[in-house]
Protein backbone atom coordinates (compact mmCIF):
# COMPACT_ATOMS: atom_id res chain seq x y z
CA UNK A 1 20.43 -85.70 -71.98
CA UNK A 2 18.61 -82.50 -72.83
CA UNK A 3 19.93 -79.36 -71.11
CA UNK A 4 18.28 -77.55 -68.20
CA UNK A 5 16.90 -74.43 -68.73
CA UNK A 6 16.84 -72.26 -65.97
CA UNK A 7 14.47 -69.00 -65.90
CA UNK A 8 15.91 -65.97 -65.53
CA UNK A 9 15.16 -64.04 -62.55
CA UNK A 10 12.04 -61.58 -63.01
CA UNK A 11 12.94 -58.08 -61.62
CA UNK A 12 10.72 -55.93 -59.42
CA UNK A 13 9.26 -53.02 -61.52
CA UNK A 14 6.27 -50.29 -60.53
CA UNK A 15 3.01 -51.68 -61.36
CA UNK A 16 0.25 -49.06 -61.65
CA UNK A 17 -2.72 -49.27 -58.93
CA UNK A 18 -4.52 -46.26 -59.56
CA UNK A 19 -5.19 -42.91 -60.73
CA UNK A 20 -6.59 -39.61 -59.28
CA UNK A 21 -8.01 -37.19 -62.12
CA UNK A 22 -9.42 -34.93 -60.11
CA UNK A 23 -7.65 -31.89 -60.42
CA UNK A 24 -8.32 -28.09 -61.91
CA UNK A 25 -4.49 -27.44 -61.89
CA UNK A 26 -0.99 -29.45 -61.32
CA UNK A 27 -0.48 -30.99 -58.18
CA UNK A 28 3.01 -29.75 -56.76
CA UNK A 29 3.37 -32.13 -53.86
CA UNK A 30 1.27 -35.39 -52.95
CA UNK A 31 2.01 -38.30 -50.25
CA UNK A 32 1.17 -41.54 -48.93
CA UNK A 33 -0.71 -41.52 -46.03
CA UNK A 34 1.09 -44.44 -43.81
CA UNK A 35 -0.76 -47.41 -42.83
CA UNK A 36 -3.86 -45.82 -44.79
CA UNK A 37 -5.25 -46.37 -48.10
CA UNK A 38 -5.04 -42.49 -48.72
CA UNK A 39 -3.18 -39.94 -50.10
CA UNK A 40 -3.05 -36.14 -48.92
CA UNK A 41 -2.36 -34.01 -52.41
CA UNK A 42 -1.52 -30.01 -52.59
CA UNK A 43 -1.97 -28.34 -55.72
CA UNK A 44 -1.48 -24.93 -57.71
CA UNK A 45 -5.36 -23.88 -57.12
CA UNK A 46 -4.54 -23.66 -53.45
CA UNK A 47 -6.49 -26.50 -52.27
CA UNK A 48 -5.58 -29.68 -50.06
CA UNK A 49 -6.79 -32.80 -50.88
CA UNK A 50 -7.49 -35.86 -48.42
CA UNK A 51 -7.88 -39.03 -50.48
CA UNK A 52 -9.26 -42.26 -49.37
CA UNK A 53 -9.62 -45.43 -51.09
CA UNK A 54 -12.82 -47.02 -51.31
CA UNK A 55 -13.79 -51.06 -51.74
CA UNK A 56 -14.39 -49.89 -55.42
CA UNK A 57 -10.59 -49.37 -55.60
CA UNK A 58 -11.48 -45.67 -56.25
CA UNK A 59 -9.64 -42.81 -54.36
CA UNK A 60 -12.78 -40.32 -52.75
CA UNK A 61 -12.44 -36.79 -51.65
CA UNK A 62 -12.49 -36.80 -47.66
CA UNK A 63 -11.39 -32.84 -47.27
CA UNK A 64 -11.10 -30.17 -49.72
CA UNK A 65 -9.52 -27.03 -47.75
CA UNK A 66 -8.29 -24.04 -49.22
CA UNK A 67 -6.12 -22.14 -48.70
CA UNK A 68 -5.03 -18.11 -49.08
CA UNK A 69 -1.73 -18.62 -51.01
CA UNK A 70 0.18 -20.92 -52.96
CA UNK A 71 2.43 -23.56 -51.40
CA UNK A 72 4.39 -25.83 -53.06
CA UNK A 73 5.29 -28.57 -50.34
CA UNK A 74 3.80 -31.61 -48.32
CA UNK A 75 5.48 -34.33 -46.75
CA UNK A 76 3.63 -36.38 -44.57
CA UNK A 77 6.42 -37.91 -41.85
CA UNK A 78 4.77 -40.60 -39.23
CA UNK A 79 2.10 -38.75 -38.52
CA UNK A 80 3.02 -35.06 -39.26
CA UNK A 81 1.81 -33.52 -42.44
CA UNK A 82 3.65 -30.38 -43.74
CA UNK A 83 3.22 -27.89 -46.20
CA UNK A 84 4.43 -24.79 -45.20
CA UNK A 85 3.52 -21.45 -46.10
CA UNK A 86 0.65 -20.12 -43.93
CA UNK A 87 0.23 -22.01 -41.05
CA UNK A 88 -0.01 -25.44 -38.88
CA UNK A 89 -3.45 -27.72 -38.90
CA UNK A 90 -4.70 -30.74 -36.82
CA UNK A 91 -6.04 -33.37 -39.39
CA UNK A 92 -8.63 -34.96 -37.62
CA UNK A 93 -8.60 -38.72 -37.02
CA UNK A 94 -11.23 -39.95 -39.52
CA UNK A 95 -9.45 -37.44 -42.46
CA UNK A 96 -12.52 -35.80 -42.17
CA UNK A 97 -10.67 -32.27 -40.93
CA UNK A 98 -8.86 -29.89 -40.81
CA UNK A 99 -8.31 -27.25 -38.08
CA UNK A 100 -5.91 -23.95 -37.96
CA UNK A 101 -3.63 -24.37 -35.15
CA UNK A 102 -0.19 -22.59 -35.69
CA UNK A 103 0.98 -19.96 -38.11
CA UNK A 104 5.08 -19.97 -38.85
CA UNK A 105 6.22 -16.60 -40.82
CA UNK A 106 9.24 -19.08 -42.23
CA UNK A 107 10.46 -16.88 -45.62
CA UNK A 108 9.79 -13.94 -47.61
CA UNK A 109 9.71 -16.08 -50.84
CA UNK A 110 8.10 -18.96 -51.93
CA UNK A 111 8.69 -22.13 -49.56
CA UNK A 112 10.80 -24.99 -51.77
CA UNK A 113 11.17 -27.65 -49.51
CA UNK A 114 10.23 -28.52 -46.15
CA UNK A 115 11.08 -31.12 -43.55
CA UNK A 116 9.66 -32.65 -40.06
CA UNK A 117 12.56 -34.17 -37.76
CA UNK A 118 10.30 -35.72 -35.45
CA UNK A 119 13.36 -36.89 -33.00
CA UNK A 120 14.12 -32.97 -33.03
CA UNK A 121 10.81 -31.78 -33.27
CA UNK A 122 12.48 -29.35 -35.65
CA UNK A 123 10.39 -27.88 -38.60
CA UNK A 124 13.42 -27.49 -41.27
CA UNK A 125 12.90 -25.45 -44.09
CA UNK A 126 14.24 -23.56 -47.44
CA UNK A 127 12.54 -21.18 -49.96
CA UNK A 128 13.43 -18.77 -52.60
CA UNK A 129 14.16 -16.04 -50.41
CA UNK A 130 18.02 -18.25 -49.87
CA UNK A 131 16.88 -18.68 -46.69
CA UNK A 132 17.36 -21.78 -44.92
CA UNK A 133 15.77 -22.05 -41.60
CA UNK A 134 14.66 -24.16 -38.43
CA UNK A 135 11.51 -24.10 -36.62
CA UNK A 136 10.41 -25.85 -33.05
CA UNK A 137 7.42 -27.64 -33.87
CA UNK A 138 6.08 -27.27 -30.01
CA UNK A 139 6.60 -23.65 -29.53
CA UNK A 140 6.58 -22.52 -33.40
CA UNK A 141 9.88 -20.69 -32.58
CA UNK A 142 12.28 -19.85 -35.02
CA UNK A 143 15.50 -21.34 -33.52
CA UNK A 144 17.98 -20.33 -36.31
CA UNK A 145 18.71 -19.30 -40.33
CA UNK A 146 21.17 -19.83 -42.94
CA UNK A 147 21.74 -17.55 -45.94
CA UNK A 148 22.22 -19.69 -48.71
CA UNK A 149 24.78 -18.97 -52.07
CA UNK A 150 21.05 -19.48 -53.93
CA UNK A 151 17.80 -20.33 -53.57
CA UNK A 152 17.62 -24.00 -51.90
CA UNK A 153 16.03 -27.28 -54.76
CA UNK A 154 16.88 -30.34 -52.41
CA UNK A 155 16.83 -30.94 -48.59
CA UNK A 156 17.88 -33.82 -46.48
CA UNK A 157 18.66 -34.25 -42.99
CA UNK A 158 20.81 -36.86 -40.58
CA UNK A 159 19.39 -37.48 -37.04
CA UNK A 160 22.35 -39.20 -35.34
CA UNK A 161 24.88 -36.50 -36.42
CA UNK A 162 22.68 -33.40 -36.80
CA UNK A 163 23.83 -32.33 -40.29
CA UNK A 164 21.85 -31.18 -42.89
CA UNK A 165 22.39 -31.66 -46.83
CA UNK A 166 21.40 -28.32 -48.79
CA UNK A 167 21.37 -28.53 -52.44
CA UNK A 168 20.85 -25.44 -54.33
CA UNK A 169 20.20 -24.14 -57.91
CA UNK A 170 23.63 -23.29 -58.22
CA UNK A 171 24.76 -26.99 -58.59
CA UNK A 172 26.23 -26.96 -55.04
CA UNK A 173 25.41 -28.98 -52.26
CA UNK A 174 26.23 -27.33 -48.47
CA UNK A 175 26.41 -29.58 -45.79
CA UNK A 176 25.54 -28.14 -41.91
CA UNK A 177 25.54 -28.98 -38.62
CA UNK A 178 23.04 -27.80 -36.77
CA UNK A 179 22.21 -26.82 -33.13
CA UNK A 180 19.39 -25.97 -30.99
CA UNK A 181 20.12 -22.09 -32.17
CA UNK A 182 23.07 -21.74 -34.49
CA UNK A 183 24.75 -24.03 -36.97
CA UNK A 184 28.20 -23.94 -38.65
CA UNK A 185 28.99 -24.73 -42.27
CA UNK A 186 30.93 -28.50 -42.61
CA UNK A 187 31.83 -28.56 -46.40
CA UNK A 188 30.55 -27.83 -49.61
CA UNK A 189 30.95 -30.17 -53.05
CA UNK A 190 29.41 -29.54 -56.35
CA UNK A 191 29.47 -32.49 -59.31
CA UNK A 192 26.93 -31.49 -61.27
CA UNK A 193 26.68 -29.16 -64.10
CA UNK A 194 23.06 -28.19 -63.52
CA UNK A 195 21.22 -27.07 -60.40
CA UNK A 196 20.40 -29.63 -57.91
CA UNK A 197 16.77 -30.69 -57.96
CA UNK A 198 16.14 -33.67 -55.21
CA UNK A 199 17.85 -35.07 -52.33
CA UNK A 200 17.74 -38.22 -50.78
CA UNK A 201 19.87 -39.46 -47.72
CA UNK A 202 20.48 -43.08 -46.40
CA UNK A 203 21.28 -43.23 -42.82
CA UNK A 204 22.01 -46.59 -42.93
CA UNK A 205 25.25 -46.79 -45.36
CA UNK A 206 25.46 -43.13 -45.07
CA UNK A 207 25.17 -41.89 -48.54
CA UNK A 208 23.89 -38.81 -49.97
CA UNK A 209 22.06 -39.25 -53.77
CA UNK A 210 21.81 -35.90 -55.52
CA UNK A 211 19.18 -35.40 -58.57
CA UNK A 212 20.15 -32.60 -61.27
CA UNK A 213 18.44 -30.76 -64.19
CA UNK A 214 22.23 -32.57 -66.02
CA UNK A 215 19.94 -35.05 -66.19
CA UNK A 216 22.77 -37.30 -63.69
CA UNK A 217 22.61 -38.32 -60.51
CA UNK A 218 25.59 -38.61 -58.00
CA UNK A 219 26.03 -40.67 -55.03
CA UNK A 220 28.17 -39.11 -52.48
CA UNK A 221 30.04 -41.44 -50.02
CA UNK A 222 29.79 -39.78 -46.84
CA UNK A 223 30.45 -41.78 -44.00
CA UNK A 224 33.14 -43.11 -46.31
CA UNK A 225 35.42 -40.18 -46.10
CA UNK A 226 37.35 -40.43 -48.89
CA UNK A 227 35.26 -38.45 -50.83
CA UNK A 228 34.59 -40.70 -53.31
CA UNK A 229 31.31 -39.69 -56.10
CA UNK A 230 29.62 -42.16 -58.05
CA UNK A 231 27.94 -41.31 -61.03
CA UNK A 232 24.29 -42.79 -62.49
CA UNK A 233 23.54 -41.71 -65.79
CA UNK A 234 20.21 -43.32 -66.57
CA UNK A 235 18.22 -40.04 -67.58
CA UNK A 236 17.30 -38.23 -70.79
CA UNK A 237 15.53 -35.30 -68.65
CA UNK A 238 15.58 -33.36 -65.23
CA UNK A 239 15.36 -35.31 -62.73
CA UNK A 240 12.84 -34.64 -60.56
CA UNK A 241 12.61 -36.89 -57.60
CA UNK A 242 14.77 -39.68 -55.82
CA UNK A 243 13.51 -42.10 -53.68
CA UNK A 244 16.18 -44.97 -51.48
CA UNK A 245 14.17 -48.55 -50.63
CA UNK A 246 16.76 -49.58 -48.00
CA UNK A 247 14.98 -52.99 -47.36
CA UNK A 248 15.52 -54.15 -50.93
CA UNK A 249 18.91 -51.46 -51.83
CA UNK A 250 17.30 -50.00 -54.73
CA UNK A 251 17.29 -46.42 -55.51
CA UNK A 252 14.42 -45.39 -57.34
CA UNK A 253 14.72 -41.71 -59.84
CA UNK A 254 12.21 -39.99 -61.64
CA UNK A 255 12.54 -37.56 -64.59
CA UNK A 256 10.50 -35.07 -66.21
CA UNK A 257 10.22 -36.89 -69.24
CA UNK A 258 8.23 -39.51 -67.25
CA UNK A 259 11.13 -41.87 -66.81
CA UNK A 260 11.35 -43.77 -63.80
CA UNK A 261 14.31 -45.52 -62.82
CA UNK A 262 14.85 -48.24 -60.35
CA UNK A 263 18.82 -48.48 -59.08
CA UNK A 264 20.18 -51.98 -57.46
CA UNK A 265 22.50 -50.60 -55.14
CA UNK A 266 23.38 -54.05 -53.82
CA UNK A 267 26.38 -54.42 -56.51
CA UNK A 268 30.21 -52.92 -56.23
CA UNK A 269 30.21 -49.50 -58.04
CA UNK A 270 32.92 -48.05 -59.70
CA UNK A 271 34.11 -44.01 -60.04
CA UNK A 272 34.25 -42.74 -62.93
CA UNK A 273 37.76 -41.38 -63.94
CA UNK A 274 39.32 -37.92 -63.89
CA UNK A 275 39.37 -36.71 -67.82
CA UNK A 276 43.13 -36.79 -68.54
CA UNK A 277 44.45 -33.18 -70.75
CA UNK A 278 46.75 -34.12 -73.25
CA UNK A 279 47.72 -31.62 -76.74
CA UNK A 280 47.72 -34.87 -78.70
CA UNK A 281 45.69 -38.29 -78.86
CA UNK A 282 46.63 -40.78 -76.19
CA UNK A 283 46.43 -43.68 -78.35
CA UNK A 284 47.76 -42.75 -82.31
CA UNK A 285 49.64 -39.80 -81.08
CA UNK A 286 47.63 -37.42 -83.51
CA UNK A 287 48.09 -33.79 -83.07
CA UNK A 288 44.61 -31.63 -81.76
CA UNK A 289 43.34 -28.91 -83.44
CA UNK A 290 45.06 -26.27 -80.85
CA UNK A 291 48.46 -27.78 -81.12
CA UNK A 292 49.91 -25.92 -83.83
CA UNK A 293 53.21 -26.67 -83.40
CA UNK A 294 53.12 -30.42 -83.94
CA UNK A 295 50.67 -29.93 -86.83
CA UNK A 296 53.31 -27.72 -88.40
CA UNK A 297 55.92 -29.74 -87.57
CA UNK A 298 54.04 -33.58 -88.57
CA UNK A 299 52.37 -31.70 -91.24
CA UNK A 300 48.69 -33.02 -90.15
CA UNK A 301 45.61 -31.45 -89.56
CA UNK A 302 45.03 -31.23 -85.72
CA UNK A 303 41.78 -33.63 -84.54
CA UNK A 304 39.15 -32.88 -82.17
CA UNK A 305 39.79 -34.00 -78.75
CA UNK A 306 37.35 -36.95 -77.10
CA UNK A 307 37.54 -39.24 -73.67
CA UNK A 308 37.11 -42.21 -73.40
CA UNK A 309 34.65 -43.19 -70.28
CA UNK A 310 36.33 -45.86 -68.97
CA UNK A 311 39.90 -44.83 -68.46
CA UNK A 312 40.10 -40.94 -68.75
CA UNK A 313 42.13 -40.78 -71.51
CA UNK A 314 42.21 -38.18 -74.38
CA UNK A 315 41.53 -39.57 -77.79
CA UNK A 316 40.94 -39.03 -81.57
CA UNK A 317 37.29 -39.67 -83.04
CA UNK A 318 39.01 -42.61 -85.30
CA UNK A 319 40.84 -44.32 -81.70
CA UNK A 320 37.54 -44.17 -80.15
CA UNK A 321 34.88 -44.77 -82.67
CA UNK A 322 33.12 -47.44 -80.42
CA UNK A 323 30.37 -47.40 -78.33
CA UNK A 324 29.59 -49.20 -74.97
CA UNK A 325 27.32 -49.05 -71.38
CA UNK A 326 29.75 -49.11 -68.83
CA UNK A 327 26.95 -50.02 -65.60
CA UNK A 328 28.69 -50.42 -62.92
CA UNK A 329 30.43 -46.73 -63.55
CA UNK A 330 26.84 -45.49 -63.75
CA UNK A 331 26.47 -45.78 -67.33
CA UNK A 332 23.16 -47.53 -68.43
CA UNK A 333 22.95 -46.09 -72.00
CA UNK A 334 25.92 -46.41 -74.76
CA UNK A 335 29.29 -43.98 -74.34
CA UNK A 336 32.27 -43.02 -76.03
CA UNK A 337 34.96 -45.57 -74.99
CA UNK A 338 38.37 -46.25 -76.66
CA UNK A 339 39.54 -49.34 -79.18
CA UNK A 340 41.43 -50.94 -76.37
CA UNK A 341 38.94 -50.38 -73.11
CA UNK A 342 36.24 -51.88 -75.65
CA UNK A 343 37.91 -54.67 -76.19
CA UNK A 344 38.43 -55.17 -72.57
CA UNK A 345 34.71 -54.78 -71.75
CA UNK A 346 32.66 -58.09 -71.23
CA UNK A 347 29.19 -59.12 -71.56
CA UNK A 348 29.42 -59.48 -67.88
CA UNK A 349 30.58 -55.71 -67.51
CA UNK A 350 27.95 -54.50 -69.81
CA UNK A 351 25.10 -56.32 -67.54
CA UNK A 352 22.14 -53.70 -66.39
CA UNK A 353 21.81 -52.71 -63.29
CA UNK A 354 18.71 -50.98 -63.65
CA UNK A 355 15.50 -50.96 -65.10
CA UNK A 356 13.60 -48.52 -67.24
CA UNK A 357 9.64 -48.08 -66.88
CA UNK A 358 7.96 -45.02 -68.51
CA UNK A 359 5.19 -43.58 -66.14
CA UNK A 360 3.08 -42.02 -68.95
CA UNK A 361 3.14 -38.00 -67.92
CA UNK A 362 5.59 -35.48 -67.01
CA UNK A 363 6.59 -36.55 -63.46
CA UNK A 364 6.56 -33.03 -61.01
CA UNK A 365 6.94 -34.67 -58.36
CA UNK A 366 7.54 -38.23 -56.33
CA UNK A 367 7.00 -39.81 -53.06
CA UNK A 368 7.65 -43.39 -51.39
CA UNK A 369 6.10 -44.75 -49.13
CA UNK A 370 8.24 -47.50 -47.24
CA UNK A 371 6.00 -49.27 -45.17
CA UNK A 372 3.78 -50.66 -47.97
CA UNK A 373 6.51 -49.92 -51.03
CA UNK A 374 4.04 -48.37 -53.11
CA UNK A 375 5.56 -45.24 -55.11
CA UNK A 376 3.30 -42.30 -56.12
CA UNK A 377 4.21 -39.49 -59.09
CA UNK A 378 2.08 -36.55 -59.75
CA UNK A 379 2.31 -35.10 -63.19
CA UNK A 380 2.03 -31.93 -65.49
CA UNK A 381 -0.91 -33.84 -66.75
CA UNK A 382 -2.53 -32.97 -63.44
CA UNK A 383 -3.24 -36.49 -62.60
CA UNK A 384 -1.79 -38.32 -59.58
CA UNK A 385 -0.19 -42.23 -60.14
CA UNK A 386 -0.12 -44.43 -57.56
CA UNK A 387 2.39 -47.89 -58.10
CA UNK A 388 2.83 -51.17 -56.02
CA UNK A 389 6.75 -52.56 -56.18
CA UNK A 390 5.61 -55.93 -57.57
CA UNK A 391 5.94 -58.16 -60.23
CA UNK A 392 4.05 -56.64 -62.56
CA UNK A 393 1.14 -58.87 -64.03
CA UNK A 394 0.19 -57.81 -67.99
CA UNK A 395 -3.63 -56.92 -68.63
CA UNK A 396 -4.05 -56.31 -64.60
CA UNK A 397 -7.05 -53.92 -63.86
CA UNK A 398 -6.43 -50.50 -62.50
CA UNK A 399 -8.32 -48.45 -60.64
CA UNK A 400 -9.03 -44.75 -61.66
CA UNK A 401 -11.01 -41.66 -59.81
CA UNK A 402 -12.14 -38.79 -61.79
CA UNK A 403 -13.55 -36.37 -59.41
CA UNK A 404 -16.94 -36.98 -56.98
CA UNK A 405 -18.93 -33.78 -55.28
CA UNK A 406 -19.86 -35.65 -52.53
CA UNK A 407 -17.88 -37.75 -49.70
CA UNK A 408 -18.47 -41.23 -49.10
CA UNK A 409 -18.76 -43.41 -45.74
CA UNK A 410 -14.97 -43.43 -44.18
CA UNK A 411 -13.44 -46.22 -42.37
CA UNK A 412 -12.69 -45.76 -38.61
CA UNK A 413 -8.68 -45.54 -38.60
CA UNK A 414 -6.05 -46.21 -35.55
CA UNK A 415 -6.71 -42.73 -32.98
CA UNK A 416 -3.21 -40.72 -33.70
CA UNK A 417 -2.60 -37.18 -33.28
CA UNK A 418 -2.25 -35.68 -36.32
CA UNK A 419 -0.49 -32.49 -37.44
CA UNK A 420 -0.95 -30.65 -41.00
CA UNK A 421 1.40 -27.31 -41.56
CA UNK A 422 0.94 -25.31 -44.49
């Protein structure tokens, strides 16, 4: 009887919609406008963009507003559009316009990262001033600031337990818990050797992700309490955004390099060990180079000192000459692991649990969009991506807008209030 073959399950990987070309300089920040085929886009030039997608497939120009500084932020929450920097707008409900309502004088410096609590209606805030600082959205009052160690990269904030996650270019992430007009300092952790350059927060299993310019990223149990830190090393550059699907438990990362990196988070992860010190090898017993006395007294040379990634332990180049992905401690490309923990590895242990997809340009910047799953990435190359979370389909047709003068006829949308600060 011939065997059965079954097919192996096809795995969920950004397929590329469309592209916006229309840009003089790089766009810094650019969202999905939910329950819309649009996208709102801020870049360098000043200007905001309103996009909106056409039967063609094409992305047109509904607004073009500019504005009298730089800004660097945008996230569109519900129905709340922010930037930050000069001032609030009302975005009209055909996209059509945009109106000055509020002004907020936030930060000396330039604004980094801003967020909308809508349950609060707090506008949160950070900038390179090391200021971190809350806003009331109805009266534009400041309610309270934070001096932070340095300037703020990453921001993330928890509804049910008022705490908010500040990661800053010092590597250190601050954790806060804030009131209507003070707030008091929790903990602080640091993990990575490089500044912190994205946040992302699940309020569901209650875990912080943390992006770094170390080119790792770190999951932090928090509602765990133990304290535990899990590892993902699945970058060769910065990374640059992070992104947490909670329907399907995937975290998705992007790098500079244009990497883009899709996480199942639906599998038991392990820590990575504590590196063990030791003045000889753990395995042969060979003297290292700074232990003189044993290399005087064996009459050897004293080796170089290695770990192995899997248990910890301090070894000699020839005791750990092998090479092995270790995925469910976070490693998805080869590492240094002893003779013995190599051995011990199986082809089960060295399954993926992630997959790789190169986006083509120098990711700036990333946003997700959860009701529709569709991921945009906005490049050096000045060019904005936008990606469907599909099964991919070879030789399917994409879409691409290069810049129009004019405006075309817009489609008549839901009537929502809707809120633009810049």
């Amino acid at each position: 009887m011939a065997a059965e073959i079954q097919p192996q399950p096809q795995a969920r990987k950004p397929c590329l919609l469309s592209k916006i070309e229309a840009f003089q300089e790089v766009v810094s920040s650019a969202v999905i406008i939910p329950r819309e085929d649009g996208v709102i886009s801020v870049s360098e030039d000043r200007a905001i963009r309103v996009w909106l997608k056409r039967d063609s497939g094409q992305y047109w120009p509904s607004v073009y507003h500019t504005l009298s500084c730089k800004y660097s932020c945008a996230p569109f929450v519900l129905d709340l559009f922010v930037s930050l920097l000069s001032g609030e707008f009302i975005l009209s409900e055909d996209y059509n316009k945009i109106t000055p309502a509020r002004t907020y004088q936030a930060h000396q410096g330039r604004v980094t990262v801003v967020l909308f609590v809508l349950e609060m209606e707090w506008l949160l805030s950070t900038g390179q001033d090391k200021n971190f600082t809350w806003h009331c959205s109805e009266s534009g009052q400041q309610l309270g600031t934070y001096r932070t160690a340095a300037w703020v990269s990453g921001l993330q904030f928890d509804v049910e337990t008022r705490h908010a996650f500040v990661g800053d270019q010092s590597g250190q992430v601050t954790i806060l818990k804030l009131e209507q007009d003070s707030c008091s300092l929790v903990t602080t952790f640091k993990g990575h050797t490089g500044n912190v350059t994205a946040l992302c927060w699940d309020p569901a299993q209650r875990v912080l992700f943390s992006g770094s310019s170390d080119h790792s990223i770190i999951m932090w149990d928090i509602g765990g309490r133990k304290g535990t830190a899990i590892e993902l090393q699945g970058h060769n550059d910065k990374v640059q955004g992070l992104c947490y699907a909670s329907h399907t438990r995937q975290l998705i990362s992007c790098s500079s390099d244009g990497g883009i990196v899709i996480w199942n988070m639906d599998v038991t992860r392990q820590e990575t060990p504590e590196w063990l010190d030791s003045d000889s090898c753990q395995k042969c017993e060979q003297p290292f180079f700074w232990n003189f006395k044993q290399m005087w007294d064996s009459k050897k040379i004293g080796l170089r000192q290695h770990h192995c990634r899997k248990c910890g332990q301090a070894v000699c180049g020839k005791c750990s000459s092998k090479r092995s992905t270790i995925p469910l401690m976070g490693f998805e490309f080869e590492v240094r692991v002893c003779d013995s923990c190599h051995e011990s590895i199986t082809d089960e242990d060295r399954a993926p649990t992630a997959t790789f997809h190169d986006s083509k340009h120098s990711i700036v910047y990333m946003h997700y969009e959860p009701t529709t799953g569709n991921l945009l990435t906005s490049g050096s190359d000045k060019v904005i991506k936008v990606w469907e979370q599909t099964f991919c389909t070879p030789g399917s047709q994409i879409k691409t807008t290069v810049g129009h003068e004019s405006c075309g006829v817009l489609r008549s949308v839901d009537s929502v209030h809707r809120t633009v600060t810049v």
